[in-house]
PDBML (XML) file of the C-alpha atoms, coordinates in Angstrom:
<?xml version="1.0" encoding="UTF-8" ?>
<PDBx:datablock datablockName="MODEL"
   xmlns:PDBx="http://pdbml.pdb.org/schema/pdbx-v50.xsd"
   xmlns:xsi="http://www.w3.org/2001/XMLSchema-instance"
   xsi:schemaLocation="http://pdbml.pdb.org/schema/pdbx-v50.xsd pdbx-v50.xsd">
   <PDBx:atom_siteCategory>
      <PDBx:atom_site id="1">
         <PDBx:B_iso_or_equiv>0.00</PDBx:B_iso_or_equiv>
         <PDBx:Cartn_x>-4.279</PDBx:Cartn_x>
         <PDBx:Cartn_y>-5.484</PDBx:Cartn_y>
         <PDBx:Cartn_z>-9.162</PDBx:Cartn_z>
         <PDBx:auth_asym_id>A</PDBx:auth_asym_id>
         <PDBx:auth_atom_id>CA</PDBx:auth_atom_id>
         <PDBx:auth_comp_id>UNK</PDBx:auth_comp_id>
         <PDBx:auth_seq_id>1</PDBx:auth_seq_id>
         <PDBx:group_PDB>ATOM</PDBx:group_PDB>
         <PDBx:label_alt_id xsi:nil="true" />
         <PDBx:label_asym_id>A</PDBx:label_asym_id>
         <PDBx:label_atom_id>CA</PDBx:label_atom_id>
         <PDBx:label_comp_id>UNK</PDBx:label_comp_id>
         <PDBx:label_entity_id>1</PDBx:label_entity_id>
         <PDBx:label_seq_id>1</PDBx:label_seq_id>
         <PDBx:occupancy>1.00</PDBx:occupancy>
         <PDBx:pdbx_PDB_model_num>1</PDBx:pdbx_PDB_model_num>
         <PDBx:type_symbol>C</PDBx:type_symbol>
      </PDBx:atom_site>
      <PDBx:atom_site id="2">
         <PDBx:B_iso_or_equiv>0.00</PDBx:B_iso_or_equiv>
         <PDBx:Cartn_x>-7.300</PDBx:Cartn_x>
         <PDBx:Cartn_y>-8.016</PDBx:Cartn_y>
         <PDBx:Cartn_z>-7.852</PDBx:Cartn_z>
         <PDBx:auth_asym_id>A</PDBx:auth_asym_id>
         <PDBx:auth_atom_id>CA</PDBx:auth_atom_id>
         <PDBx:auth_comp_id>UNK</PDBx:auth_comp_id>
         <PDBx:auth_seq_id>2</PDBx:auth_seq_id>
         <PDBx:group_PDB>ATOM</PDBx:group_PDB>
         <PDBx:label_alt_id xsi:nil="true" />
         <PDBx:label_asym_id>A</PDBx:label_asym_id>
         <PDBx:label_atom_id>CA</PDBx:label_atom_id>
         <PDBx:label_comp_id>UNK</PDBx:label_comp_id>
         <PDBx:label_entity_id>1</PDBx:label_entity_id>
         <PDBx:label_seq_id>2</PDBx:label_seq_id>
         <PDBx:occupancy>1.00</PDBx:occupancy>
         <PDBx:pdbx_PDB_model_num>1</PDBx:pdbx_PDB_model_num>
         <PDBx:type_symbol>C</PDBx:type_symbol>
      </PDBx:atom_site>
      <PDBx:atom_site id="3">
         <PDBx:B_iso_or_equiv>0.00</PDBx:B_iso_or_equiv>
         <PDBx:Cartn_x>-9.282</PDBx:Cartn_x>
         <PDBx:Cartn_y>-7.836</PDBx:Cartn_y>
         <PDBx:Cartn_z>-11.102</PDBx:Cartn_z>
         <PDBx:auth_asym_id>A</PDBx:auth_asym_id>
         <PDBx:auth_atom_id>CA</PDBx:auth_atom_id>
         <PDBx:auth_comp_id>UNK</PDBx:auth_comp_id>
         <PDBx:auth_seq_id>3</PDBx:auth_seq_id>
         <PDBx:group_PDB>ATOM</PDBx:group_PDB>
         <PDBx:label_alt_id xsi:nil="true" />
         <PDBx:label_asym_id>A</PDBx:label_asym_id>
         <PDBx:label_atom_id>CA</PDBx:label_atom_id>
         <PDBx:label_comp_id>UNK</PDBx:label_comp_id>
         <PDBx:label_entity_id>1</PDBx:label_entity_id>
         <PDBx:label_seq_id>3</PDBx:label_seq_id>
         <PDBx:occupancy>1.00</PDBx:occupancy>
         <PDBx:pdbx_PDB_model_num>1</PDBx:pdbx_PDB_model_num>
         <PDBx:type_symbol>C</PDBx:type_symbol>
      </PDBx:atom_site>
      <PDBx:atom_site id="4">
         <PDBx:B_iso_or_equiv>0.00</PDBx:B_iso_or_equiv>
         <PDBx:Cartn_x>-5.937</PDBx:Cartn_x>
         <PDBx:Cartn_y>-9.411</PDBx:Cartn_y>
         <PDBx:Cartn_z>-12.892</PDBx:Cartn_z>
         <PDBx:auth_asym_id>A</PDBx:auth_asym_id>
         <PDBx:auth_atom_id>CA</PDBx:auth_atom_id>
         <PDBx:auth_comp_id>UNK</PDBx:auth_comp_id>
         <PDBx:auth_seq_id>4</PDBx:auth_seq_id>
         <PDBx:group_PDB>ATOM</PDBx:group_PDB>
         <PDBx:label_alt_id xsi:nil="true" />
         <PDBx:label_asym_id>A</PDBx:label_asym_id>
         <PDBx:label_atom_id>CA</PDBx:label_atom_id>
         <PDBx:label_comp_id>UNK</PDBx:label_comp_id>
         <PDBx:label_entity_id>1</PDBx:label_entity_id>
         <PDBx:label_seq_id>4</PDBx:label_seq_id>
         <PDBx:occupancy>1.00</PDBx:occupancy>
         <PDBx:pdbx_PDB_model_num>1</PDBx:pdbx_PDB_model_num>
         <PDBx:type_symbol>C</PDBx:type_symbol>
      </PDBx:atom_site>
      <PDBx:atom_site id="5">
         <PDBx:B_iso_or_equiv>0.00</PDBx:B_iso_or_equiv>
         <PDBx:Cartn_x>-6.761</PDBx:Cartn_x>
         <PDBx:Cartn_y>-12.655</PDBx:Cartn_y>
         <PDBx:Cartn_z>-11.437</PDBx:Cartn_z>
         <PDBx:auth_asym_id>A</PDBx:auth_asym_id>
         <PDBx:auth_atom_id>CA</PDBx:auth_atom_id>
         <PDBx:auth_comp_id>UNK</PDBx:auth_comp_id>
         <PDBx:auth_seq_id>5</PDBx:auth_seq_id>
         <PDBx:group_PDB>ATOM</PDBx:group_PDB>
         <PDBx:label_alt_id xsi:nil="true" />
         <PDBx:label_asym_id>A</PDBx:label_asym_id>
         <PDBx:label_atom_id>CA</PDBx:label_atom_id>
         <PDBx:label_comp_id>UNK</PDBx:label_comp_id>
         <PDBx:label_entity_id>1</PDBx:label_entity_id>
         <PDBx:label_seq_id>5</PDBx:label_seq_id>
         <PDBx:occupancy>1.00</PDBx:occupancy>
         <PDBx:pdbx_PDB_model_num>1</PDBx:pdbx_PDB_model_num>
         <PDBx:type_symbol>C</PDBx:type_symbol>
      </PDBx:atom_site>
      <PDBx:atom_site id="6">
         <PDBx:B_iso_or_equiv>0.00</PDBx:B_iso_or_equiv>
         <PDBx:Cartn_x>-9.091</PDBx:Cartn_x>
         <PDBx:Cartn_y>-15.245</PDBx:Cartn_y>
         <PDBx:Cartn_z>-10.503</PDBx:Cartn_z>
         <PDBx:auth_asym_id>A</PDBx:auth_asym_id>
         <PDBx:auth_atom_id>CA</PDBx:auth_atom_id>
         <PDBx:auth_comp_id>UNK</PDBx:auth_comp_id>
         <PDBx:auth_seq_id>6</PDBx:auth_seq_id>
         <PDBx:group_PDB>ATOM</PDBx:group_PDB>
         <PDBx:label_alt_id xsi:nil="true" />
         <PDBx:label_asym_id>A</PDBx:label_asym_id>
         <PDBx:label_atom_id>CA</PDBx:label_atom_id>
         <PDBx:label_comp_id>UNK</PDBx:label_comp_id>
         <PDBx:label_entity_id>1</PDBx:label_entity_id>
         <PDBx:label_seq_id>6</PDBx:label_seq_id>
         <PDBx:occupancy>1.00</PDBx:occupancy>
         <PDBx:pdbx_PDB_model_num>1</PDBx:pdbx_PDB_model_num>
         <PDBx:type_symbol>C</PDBx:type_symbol>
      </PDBx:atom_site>
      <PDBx:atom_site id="7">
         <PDBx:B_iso_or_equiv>0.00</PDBx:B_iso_or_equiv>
         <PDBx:Cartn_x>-7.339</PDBx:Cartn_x>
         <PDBx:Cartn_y>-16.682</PDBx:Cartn_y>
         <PDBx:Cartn_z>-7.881</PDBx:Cartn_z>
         <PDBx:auth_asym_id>A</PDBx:auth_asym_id>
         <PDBx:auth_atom_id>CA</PDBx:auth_atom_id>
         <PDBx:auth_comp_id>UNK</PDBx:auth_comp_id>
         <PDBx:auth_seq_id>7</PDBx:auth_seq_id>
         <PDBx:group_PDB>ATOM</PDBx:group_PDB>
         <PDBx:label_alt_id xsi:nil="true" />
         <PDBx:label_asym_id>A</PDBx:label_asym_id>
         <PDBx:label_atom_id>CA</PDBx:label_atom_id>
         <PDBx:label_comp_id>UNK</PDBx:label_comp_id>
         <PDBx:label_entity_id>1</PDBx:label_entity_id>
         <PDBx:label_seq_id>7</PDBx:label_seq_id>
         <PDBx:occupancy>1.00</PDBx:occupancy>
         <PDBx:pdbx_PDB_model_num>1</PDBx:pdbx_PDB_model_num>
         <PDBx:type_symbol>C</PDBx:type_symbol>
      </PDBx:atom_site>
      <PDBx:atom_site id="8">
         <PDBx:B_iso_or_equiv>0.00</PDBx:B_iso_or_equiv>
         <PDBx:Cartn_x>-4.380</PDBx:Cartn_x>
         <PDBx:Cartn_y>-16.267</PDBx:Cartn_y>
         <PDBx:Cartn_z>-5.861</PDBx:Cartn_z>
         <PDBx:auth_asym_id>A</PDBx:auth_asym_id>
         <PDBx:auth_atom_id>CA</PDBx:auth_atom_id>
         <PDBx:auth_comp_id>UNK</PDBx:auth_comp_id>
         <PDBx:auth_seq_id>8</PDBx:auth_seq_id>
         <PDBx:group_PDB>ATOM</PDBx:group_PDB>
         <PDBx:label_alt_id xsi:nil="true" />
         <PDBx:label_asym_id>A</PDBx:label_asym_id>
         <PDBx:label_atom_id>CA</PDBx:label_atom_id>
         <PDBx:label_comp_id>UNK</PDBx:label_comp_id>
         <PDBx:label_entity_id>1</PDBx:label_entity_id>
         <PDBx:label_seq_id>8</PDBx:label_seq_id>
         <PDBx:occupancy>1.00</PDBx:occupancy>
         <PDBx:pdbx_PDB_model_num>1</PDBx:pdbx_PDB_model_num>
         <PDBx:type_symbol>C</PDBx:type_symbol>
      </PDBx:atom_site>
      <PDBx:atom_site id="9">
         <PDBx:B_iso_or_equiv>0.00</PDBx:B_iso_or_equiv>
         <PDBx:Cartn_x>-3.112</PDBx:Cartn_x>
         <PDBx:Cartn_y>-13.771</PDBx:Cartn_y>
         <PDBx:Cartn_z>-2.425</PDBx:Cartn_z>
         <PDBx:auth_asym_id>A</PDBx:auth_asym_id>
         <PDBx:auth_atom_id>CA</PDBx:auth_atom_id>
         <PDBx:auth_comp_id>UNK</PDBx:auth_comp_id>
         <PDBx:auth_seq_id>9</PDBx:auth_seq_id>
         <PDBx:group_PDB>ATOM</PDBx:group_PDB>
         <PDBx:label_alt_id xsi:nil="true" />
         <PDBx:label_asym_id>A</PDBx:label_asym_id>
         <PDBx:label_atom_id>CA</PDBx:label_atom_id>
         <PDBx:label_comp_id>UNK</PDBx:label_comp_id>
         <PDBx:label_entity_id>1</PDBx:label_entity_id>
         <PDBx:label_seq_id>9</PDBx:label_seq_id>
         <PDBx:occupancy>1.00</PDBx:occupancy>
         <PDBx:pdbx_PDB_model_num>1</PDBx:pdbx_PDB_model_num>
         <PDBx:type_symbol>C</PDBx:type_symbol>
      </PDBx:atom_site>
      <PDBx:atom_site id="10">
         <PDBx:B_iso_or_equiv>0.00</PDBx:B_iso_or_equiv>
         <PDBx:Cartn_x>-2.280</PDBx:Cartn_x>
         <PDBx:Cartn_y>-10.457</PDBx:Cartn_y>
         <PDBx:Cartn_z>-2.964</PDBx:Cartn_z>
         <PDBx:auth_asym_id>A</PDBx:auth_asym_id>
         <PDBx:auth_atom_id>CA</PDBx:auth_atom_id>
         <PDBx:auth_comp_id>UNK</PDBx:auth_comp_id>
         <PDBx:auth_seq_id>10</PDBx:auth_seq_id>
         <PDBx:group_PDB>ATOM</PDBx:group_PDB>
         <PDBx:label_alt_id xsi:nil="true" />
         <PDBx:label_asym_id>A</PDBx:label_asym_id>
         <PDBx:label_atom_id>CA</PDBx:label_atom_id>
         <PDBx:label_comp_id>UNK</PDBx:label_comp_id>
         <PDBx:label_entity_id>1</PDBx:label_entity_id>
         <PDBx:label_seq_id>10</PDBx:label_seq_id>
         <PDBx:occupancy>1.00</PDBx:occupancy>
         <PDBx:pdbx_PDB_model_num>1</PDBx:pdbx_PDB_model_num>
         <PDBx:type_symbol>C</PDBx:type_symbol>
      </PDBx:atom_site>
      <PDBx:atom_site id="11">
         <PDBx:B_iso_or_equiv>0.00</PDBx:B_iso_or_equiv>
         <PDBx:Cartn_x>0.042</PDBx:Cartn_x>
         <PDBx:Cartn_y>-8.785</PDBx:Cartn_y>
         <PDBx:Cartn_z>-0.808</PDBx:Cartn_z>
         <PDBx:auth_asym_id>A</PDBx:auth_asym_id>
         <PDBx:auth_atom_id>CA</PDBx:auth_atom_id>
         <PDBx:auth_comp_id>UNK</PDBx:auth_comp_id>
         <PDBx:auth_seq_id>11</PDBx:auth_seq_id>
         <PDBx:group_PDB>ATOM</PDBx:group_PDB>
         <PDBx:label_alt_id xsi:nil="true" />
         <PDBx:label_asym_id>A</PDBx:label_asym_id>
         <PDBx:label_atom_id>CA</PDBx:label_atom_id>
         <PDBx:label_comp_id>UNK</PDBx:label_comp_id>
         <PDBx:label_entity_id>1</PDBx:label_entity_id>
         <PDBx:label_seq_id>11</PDBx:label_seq_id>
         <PDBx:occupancy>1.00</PDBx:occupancy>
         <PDBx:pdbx_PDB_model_num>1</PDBx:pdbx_PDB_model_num>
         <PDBx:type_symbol>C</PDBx:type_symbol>
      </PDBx:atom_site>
      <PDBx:atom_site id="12">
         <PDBx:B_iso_or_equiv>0.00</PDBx:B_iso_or_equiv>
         <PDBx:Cartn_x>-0.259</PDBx:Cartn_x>
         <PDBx:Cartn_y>-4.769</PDBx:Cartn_y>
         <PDBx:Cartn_z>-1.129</PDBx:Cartn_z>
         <PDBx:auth_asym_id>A</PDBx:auth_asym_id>
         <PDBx:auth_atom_id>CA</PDBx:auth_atom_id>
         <PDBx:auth_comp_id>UNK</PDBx:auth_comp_id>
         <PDBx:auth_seq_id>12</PDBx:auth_seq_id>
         <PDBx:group_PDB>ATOM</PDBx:group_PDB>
         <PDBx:label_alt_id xsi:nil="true" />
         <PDBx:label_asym_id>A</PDBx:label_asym_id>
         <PDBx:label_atom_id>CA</PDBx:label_atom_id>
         <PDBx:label_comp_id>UNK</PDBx:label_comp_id>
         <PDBx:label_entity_id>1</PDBx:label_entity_id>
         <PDBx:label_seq_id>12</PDBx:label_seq_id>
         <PDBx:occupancy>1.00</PDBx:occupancy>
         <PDBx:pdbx_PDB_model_num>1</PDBx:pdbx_PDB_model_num>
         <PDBx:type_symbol>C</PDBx:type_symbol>
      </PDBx:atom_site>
      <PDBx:atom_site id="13">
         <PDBx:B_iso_or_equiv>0.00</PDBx:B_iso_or_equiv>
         <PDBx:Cartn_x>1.694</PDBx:Cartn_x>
         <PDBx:Cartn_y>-2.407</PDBx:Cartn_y>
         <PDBx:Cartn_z>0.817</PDBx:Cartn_z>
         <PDBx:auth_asym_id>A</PDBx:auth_asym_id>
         <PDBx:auth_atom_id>CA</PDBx:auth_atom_id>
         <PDBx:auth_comp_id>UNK</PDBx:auth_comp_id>
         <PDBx:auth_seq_id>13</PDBx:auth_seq_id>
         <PDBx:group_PDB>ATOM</PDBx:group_PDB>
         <PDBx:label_alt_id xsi:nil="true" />
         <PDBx:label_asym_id>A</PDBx:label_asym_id>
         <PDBx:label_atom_id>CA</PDBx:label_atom_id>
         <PDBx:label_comp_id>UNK</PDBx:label_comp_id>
         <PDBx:label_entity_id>1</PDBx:label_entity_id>
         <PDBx:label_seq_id>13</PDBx:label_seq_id>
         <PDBx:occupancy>1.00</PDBx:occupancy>
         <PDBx:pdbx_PDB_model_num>1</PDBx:pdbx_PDB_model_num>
         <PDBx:type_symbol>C</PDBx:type_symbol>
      </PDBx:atom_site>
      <PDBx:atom_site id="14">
         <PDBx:B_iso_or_equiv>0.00</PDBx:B_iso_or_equiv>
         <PDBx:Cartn_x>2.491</PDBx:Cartn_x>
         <PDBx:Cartn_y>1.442</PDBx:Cartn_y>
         <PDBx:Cartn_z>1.395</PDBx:Cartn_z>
         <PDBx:auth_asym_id>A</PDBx:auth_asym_id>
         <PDBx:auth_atom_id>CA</PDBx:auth_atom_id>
         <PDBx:auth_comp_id>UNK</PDBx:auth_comp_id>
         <PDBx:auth_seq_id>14</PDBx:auth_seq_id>
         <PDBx:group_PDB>ATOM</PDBx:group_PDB>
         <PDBx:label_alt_id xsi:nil="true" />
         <PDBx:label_asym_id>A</PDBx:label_asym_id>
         <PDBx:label_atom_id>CA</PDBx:label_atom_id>
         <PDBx:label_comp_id>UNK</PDBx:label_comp_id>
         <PDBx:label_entity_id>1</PDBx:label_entity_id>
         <PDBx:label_seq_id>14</PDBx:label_seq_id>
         <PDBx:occupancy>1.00</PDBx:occupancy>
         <PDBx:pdbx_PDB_model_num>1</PDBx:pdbx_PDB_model_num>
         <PDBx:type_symbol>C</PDBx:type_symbol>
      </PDBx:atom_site>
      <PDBx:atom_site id="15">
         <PDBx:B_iso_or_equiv>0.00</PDBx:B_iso_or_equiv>
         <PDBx:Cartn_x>4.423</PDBx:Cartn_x>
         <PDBx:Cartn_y>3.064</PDBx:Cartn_y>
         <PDBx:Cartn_z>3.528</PDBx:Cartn_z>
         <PDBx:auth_asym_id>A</PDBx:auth_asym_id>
         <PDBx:auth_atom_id>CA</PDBx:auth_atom_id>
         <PDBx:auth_comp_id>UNK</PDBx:auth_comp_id>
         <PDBx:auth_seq_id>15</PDBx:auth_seq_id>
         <PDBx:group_PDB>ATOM</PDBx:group_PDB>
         <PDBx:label_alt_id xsi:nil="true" />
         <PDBx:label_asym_id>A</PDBx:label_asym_id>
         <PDBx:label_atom_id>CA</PDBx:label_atom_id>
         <PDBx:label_comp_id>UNK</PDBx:label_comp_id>
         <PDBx:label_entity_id>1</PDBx:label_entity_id>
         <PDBx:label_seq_id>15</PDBx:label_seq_id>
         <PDBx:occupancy>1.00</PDBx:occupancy>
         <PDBx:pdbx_PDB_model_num>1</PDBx:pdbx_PDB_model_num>
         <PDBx:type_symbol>C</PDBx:type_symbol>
      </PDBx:atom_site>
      <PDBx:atom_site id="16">
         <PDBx:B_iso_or_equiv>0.00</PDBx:B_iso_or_equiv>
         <PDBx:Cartn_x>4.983</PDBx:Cartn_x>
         <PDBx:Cartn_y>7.363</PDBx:Cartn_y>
         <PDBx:Cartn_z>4.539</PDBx:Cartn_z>
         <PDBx:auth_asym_id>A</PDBx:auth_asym_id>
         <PDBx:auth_atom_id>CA</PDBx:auth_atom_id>
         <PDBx:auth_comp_id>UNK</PDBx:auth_comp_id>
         <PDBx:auth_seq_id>16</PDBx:auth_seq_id>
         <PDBx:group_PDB>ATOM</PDBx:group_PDB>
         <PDBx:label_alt_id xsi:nil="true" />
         <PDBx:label_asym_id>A</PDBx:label_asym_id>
         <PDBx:label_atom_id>CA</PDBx:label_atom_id>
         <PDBx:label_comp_id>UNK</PDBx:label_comp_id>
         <PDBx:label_entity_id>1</PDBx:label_entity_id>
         <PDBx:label_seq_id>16</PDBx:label_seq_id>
         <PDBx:occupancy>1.00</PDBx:occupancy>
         <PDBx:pdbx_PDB_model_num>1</PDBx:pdbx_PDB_model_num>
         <PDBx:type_symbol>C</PDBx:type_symbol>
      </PDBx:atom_site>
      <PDBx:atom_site id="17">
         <PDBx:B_iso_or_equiv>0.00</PDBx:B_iso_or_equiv>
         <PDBx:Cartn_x>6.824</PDBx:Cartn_x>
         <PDBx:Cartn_y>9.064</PDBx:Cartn_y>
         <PDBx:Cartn_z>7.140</PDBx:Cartn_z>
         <PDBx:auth_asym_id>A</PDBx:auth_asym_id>
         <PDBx:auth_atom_id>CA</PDBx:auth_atom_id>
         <PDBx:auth_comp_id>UNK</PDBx:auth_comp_id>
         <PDBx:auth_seq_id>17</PDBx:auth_seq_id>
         <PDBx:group_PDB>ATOM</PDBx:group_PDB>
         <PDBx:label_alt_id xsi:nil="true" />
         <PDBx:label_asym_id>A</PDBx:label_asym_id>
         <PDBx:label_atom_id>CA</PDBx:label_atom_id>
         <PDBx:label_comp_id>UNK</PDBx:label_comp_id>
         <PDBx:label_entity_id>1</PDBx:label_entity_id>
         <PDBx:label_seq_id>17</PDBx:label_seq_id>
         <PDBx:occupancy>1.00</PDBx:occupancy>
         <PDBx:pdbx_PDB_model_num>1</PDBx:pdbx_PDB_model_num>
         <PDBx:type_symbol>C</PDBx:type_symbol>
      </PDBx:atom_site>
      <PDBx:atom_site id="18">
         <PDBx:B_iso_or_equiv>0.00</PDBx:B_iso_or_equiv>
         <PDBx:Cartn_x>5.548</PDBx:Cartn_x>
         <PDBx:Cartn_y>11.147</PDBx:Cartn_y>
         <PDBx:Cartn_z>9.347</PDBx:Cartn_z>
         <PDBx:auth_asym_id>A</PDBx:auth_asym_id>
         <PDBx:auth_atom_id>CA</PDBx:auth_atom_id>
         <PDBx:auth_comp_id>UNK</PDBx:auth_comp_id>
         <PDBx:auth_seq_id>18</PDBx:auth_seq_id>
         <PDBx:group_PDB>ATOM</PDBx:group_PDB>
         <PDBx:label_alt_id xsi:nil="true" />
         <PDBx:label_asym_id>A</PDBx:label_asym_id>
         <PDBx:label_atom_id>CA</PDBx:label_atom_id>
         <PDBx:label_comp_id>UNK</PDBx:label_comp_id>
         <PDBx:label_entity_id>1</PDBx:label_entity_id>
         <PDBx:label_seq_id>18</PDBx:label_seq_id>
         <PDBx:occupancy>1.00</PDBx:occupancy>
         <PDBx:pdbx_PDB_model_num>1</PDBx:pdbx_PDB_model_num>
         <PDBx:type_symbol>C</PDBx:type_symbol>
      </PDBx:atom_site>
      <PDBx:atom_site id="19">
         <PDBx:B_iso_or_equiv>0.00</PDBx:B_iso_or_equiv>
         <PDBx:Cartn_x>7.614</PDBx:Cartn_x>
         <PDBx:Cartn_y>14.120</PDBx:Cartn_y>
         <PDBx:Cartn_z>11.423</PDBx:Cartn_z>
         <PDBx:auth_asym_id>A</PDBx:auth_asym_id>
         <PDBx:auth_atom_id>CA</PDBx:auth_atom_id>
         <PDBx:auth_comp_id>UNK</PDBx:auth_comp_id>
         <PDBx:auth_seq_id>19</PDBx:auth_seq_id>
         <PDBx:group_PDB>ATOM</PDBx:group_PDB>
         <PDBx:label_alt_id xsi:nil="true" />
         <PDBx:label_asym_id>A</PDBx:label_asym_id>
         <PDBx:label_atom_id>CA</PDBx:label_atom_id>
         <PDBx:label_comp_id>UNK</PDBx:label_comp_id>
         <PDBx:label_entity_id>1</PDBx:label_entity_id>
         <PDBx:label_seq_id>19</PDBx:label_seq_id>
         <PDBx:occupancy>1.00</PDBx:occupancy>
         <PDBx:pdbx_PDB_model_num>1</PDBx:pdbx_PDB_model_num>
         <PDBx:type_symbol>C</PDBx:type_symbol>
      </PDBx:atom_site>
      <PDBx:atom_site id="20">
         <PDBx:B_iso_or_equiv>0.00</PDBx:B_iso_or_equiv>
         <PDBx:Cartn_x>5.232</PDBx:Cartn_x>
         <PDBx:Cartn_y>16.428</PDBx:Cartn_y>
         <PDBx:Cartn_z>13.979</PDBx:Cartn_z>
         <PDBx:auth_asym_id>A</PDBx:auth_asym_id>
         <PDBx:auth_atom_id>CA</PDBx:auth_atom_id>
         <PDBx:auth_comp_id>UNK</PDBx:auth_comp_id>
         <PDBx:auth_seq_id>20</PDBx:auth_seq_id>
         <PDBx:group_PDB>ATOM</PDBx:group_PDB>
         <PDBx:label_alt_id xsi:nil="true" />
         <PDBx:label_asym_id>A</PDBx:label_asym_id>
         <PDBx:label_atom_id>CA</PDBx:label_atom_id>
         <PDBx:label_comp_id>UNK</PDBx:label_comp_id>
         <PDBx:label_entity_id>1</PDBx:label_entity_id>
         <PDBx:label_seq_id>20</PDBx:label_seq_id>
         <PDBx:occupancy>1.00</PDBx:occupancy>
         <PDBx:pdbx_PDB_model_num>1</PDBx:pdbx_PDB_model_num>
         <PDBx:type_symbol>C</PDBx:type_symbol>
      </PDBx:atom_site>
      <PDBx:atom_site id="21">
         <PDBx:B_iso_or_equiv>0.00</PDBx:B_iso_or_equiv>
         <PDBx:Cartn_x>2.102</PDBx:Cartn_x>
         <PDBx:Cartn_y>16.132</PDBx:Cartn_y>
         <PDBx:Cartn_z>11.799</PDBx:Cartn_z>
         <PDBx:auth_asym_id>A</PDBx:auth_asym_id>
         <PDBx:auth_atom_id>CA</PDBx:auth_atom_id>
         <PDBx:auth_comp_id>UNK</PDBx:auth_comp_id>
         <PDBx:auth_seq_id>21</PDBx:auth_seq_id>
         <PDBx:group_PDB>ATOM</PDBx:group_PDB>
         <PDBx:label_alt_id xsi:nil="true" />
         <PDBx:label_asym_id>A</PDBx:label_asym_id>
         <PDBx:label_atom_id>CA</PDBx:label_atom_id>
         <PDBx:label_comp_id>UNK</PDBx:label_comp_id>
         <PDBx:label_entity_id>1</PDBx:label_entity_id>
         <PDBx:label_seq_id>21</PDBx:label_seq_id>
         <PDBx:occupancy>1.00</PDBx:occupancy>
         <PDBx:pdbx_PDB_model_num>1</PDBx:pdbx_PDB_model_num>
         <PDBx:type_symbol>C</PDBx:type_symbol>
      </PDBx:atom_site>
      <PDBx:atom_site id="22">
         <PDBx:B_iso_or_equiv>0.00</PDBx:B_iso_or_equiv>
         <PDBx:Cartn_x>3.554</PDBx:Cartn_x>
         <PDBx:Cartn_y>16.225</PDBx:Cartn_y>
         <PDBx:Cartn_z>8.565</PDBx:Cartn_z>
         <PDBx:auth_asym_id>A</PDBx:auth_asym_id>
         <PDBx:auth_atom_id>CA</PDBx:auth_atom_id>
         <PDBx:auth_comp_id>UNK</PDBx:auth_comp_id>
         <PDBx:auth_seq_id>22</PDBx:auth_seq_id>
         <PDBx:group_PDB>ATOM</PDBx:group_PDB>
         <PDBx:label_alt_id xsi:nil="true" />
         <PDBx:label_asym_id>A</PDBx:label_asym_id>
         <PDBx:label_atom_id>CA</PDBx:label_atom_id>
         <PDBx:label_comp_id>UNK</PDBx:label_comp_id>
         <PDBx:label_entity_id>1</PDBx:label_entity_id>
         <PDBx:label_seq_id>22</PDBx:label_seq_id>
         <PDBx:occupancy>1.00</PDBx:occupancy>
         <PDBx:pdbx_PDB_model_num>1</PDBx:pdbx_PDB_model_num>
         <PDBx:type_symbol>C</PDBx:type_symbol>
      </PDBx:atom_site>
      <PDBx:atom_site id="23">
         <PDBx:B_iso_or_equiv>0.00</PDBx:B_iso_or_equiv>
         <PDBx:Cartn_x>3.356</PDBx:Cartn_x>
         <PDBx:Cartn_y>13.489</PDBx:Cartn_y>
         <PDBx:Cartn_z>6.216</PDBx:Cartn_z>
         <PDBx:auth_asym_id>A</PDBx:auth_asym_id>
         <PDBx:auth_atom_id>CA</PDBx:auth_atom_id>
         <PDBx:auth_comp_id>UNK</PDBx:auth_comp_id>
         <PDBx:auth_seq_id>23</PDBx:auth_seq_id>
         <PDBx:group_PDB>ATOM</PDBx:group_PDB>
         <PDBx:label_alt_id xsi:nil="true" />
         <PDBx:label_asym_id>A</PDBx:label_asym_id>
         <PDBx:label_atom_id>CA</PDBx:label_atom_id>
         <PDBx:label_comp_id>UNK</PDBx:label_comp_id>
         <PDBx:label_entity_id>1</PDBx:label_entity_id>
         <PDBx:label_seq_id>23</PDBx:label_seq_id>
         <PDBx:occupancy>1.00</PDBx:occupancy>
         <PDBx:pdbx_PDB_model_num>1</PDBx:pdbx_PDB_model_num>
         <PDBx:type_symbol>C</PDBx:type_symbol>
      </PDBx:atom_site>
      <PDBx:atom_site id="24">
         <PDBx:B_iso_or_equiv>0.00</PDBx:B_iso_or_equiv>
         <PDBx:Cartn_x>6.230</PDBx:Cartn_x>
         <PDBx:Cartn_y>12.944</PDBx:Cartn_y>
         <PDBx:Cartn_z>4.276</PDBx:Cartn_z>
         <PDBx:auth_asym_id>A</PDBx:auth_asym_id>
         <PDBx:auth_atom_id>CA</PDBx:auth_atom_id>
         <PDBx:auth_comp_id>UNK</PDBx:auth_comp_id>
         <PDBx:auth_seq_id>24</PDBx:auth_seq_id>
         <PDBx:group_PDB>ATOM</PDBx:group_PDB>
         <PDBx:label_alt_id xsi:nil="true" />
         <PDBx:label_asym_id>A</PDBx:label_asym_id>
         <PDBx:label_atom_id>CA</PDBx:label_atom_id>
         <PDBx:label_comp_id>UNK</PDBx:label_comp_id>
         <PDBx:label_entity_id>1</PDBx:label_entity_id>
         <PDBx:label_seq_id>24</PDBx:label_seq_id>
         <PDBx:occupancy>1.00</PDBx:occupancy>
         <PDBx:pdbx_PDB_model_num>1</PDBx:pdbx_PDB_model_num>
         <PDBx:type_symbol>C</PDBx:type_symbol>
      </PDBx:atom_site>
      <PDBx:atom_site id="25">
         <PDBx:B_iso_or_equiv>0.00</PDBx:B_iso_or_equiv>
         <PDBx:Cartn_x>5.928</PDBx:Cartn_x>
         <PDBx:Cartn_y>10.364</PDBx:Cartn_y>
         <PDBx:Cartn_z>0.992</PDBx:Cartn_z>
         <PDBx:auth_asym_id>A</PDBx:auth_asym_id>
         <PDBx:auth_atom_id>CA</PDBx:auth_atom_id>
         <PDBx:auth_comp_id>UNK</PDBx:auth_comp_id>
         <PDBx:auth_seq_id>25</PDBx:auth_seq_id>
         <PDBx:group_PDB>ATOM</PDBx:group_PDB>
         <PDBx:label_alt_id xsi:nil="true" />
         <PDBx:label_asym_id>A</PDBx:label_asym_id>
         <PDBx:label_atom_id>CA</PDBx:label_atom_id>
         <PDBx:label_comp_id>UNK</PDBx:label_comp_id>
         <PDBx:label_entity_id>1</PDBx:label_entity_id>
         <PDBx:label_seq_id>25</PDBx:label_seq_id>
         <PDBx:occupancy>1.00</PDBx:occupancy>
         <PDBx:pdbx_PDB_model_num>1</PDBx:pdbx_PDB_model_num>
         <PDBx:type_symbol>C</PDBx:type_symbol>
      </PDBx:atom_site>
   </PDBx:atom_siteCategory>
</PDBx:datablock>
């Protein structure tokens, strides 16, 4: 998204679960 803009505070985020090893989107 950064190259969008020339100014400005971008707030990115991601987020998974994860049971006994196993990643889980």
């Amino acid at each position: 998204v950064a190259p969008r803009f020339t100014d400005g505070l971008i707030v990115a985020c991601d987020t998974v679960v994860e049971c006994d090893g196993q990643i889980l989107g």
